[in-house]
N, C-alpha and C. Protein backbone atom coordinates (compact mmCIF):
# COMPACT_ATOMS: atom_id res chain seq x y z
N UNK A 1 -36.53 -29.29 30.44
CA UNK A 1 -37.38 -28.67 31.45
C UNK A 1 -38.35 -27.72 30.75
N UNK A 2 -39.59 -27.59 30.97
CA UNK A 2 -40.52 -26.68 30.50
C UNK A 2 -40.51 -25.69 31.04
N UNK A 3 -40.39 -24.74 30.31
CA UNK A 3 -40.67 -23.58 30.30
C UNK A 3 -41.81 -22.95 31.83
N UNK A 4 -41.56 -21.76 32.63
CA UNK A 4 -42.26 -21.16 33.41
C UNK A 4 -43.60 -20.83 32.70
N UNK A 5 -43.08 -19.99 31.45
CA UNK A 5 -44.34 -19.15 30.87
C UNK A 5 -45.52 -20.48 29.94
N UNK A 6 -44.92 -21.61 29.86
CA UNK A 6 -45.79 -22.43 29.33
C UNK A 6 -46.53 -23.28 30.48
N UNK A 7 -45.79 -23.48 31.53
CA UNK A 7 -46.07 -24.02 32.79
C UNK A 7 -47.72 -22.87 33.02
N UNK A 8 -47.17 -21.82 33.34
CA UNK A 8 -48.47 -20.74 33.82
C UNK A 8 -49.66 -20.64 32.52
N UNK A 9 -49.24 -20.62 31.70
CA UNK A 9 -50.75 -20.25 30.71
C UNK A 9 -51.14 -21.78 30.89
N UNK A 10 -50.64 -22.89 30.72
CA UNK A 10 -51.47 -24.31 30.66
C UNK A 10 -52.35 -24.03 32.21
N UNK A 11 -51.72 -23.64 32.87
CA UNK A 11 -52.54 -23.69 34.36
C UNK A 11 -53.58 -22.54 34.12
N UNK A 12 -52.88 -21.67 33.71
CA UNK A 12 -53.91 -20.42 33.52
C UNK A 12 -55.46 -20.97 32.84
N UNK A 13 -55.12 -21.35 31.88
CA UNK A 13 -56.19 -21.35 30.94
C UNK A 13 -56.70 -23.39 30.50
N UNK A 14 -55.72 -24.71 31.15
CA UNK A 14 -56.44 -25.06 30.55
C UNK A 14 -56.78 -26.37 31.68
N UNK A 15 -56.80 -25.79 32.99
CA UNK A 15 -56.90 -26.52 34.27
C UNK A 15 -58.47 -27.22 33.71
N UNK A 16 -58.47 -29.04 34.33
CA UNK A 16 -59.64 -29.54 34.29
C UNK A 16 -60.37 -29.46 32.36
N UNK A 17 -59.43 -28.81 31.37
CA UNK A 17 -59.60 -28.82 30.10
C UNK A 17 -61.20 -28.18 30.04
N UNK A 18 -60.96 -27.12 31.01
CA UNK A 18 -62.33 -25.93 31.27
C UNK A 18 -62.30 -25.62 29.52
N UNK A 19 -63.65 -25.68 28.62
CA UNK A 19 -63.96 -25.55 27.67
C UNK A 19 -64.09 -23.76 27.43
N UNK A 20 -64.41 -23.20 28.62
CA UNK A 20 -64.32 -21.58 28.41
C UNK A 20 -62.77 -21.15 28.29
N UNK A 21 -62.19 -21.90 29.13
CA UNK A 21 -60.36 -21.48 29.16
C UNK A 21 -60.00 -21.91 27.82
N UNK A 22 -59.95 -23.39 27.37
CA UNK A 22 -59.38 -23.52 25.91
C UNK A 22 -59.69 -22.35 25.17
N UNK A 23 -61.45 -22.10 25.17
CA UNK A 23 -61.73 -21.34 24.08
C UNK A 23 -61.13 -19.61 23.80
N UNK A 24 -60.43 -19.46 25.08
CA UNK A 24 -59.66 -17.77 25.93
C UNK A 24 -58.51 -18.22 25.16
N UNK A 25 -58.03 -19.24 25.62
CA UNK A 25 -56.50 -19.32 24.59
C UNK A 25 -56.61 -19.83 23.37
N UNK A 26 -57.60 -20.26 22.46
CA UNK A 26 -57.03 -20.49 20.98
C UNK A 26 -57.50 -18.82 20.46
N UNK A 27 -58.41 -18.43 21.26
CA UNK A 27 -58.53 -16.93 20.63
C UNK A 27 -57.28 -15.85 20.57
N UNK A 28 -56.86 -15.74 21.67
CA UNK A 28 -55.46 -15.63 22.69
C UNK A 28 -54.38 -15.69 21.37
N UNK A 29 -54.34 -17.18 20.62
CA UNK A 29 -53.65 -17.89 20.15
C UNK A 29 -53.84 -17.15 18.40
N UNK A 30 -55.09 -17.37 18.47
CA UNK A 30 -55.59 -16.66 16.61
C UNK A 30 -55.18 -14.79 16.93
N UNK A 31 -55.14 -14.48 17.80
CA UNK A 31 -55.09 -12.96 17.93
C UNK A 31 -53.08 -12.28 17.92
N UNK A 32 -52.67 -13.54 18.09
CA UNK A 32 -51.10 -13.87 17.58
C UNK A 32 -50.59 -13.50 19.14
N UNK A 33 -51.09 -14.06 20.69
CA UNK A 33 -50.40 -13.81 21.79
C UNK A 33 -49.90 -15.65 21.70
N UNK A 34 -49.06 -15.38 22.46
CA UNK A 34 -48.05 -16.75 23.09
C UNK A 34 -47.61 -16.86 21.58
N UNK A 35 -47.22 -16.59 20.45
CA UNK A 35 -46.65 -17.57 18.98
C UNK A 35 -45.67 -18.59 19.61
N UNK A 36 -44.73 -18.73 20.98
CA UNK A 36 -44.06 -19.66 21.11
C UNK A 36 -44.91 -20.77 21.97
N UNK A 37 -46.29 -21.13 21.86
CA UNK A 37 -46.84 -21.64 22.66
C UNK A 37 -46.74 -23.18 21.81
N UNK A 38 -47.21 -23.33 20.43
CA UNK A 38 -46.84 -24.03 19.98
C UNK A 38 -45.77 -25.36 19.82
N UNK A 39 -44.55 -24.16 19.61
CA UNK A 39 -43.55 -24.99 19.40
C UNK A 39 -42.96 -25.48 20.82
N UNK A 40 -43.21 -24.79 22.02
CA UNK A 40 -43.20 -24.99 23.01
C UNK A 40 -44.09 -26.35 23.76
N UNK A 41 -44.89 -26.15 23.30
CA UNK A 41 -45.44 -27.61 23.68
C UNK A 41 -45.36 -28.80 23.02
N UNK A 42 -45.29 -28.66 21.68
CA UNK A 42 -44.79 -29.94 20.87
C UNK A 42 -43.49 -30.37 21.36
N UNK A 43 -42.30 -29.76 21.76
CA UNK A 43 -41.10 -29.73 22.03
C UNK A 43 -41.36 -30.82 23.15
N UNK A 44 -42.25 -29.92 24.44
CA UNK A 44 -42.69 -30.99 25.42
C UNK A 44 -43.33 -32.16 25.66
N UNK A 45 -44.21 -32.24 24.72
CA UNK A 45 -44.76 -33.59 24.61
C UNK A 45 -44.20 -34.47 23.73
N UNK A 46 -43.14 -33.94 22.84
CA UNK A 46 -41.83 -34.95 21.88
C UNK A 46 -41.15 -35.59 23.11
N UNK A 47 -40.24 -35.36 23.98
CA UNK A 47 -39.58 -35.39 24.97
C UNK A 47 -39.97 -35.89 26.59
N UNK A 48 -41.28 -35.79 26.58
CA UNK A 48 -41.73 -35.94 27.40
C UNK A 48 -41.53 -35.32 28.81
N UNK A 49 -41.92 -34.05 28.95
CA UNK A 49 -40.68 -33.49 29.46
C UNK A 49 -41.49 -32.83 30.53
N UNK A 50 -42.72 -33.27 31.43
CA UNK A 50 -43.44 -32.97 32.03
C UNK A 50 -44.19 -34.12 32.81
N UNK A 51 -43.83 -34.33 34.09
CA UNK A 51 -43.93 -35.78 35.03
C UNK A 51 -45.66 -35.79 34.82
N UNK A 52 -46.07 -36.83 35.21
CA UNK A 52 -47.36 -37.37 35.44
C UNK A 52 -48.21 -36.57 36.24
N UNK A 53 -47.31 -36.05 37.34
CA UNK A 53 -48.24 -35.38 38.75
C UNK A 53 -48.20 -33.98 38.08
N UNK A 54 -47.19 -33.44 37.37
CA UNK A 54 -47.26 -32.10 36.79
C UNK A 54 -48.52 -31.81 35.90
N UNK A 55 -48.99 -32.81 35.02
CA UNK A 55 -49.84 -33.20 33.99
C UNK A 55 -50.85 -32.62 34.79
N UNK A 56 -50.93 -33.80 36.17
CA UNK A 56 -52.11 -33.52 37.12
C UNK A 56 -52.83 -32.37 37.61
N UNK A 57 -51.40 -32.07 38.62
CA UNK A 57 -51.54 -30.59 38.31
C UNK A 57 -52.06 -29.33 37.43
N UNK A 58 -51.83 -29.31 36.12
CA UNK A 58 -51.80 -28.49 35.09
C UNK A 58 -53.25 -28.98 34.87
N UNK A 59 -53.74 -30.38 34.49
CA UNK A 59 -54.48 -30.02 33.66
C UNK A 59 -55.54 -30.83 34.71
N UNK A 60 -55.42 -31.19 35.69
CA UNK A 60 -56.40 -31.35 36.89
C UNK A 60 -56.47 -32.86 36.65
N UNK A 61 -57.03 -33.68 37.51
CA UNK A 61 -57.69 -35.55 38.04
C UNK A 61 -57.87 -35.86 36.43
N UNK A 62 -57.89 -36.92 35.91
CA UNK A 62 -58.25 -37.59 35.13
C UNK A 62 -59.73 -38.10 34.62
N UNK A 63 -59.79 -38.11 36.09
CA UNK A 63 -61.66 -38.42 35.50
C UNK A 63 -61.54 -39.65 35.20
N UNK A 64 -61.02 -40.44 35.18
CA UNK A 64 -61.04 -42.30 34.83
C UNK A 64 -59.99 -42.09 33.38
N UNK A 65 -59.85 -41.15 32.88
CA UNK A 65 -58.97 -40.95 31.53
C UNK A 65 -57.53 -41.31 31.52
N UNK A 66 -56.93 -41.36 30.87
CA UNK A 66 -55.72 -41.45 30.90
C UNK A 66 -54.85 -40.17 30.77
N UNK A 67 -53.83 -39.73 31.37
CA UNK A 67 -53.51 -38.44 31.25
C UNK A 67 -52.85 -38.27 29.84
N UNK A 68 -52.93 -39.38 29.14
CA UNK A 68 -52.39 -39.26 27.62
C UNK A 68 -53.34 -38.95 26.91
N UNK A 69 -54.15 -39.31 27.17
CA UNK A 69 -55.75 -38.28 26.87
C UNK A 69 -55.85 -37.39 26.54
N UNK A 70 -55.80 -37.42 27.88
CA UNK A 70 -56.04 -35.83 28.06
C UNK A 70 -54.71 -34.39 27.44
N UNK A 71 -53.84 -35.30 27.48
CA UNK A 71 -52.90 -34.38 27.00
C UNK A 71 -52.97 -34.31 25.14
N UNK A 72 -53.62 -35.41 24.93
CA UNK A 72 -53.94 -35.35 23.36
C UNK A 72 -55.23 -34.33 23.09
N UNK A 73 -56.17 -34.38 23.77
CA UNK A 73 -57.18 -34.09 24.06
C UNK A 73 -56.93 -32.46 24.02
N UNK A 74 -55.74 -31.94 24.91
CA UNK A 74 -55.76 -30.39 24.98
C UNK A 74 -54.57 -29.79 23.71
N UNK A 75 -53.91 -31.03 23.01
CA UNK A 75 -53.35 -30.56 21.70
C UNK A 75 -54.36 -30.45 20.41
N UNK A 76 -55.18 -31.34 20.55
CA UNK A 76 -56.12 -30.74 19.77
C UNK A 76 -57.21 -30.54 19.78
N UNK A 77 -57.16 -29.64 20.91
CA UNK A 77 -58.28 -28.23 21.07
C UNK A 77 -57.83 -27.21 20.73
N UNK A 78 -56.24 -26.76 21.37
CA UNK A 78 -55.11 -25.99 21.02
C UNK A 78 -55.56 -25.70 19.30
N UNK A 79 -54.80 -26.86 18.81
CA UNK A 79 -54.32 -26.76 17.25
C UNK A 79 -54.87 -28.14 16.54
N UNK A 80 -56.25 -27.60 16.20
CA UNK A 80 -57.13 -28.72 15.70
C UNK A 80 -56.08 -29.27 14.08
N UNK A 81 -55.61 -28.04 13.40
CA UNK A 81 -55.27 -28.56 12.08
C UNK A 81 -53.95 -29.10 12.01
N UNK A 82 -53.78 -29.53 13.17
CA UNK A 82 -52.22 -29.61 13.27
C UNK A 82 -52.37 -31.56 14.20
N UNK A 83 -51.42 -32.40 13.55
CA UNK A 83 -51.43 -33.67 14.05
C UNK A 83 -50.97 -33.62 15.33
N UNK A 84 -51.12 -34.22 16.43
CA UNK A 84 -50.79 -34.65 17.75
C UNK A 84 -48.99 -35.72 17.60
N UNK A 85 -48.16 -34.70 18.55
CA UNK A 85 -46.97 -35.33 18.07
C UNK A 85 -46.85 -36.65 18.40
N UNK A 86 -46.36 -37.03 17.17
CA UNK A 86 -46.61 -38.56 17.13
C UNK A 86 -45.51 -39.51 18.07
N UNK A 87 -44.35 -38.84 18.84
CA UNK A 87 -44.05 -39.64 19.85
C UNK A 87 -43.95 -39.18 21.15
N UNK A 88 -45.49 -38.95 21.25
CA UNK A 88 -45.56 -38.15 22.73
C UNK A 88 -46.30 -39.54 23.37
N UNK A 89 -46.22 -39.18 24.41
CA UNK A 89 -46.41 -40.89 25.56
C UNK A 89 -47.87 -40.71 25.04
């Protein structure tokens, strides 16, 4: 089960993959707030551990995309130098 506090900052900051919100949390992120944000989400997207409609939710409609996309899409915006876990859906 994911985490509350990872549940709220993804909504907080990266609803619809708003390019001003990413850019609030990798700063957020370089300024050393959330350090368990990381391992916290790799954990979740190893496991898969966050339904389809939650995805939806969190990170808003697809837009014709695939929400695997998009969920790749907001790991590396997150953590560009860092590989996208390799058995996430």
């Amino acid at each position: 089960m994911p985490s509350v506090r990872l549940l709220q900052v993804l909504k907080t900051y990266c609803e619809s993959l708003d390019p001003l919100g990413i850019s609030d949390l990798r700063l957020a992120l370089r300024s050393g707030r959330y350090p368990w944000l990381r391992d916290e989400l790799r954990h979740v997207l190893d496991h898969d551990l966050i339904s389809e409609q939650q995805w939806t939710f969190l990170l808003g409609e697809a837009g014709g995309g695939q929400q695997s996309d998009r969920r790749r899409s907001l790991w590396q915006a997150l953590f560009p130098d860092d590989r996208y876990p390799p058995t996430a859906p």
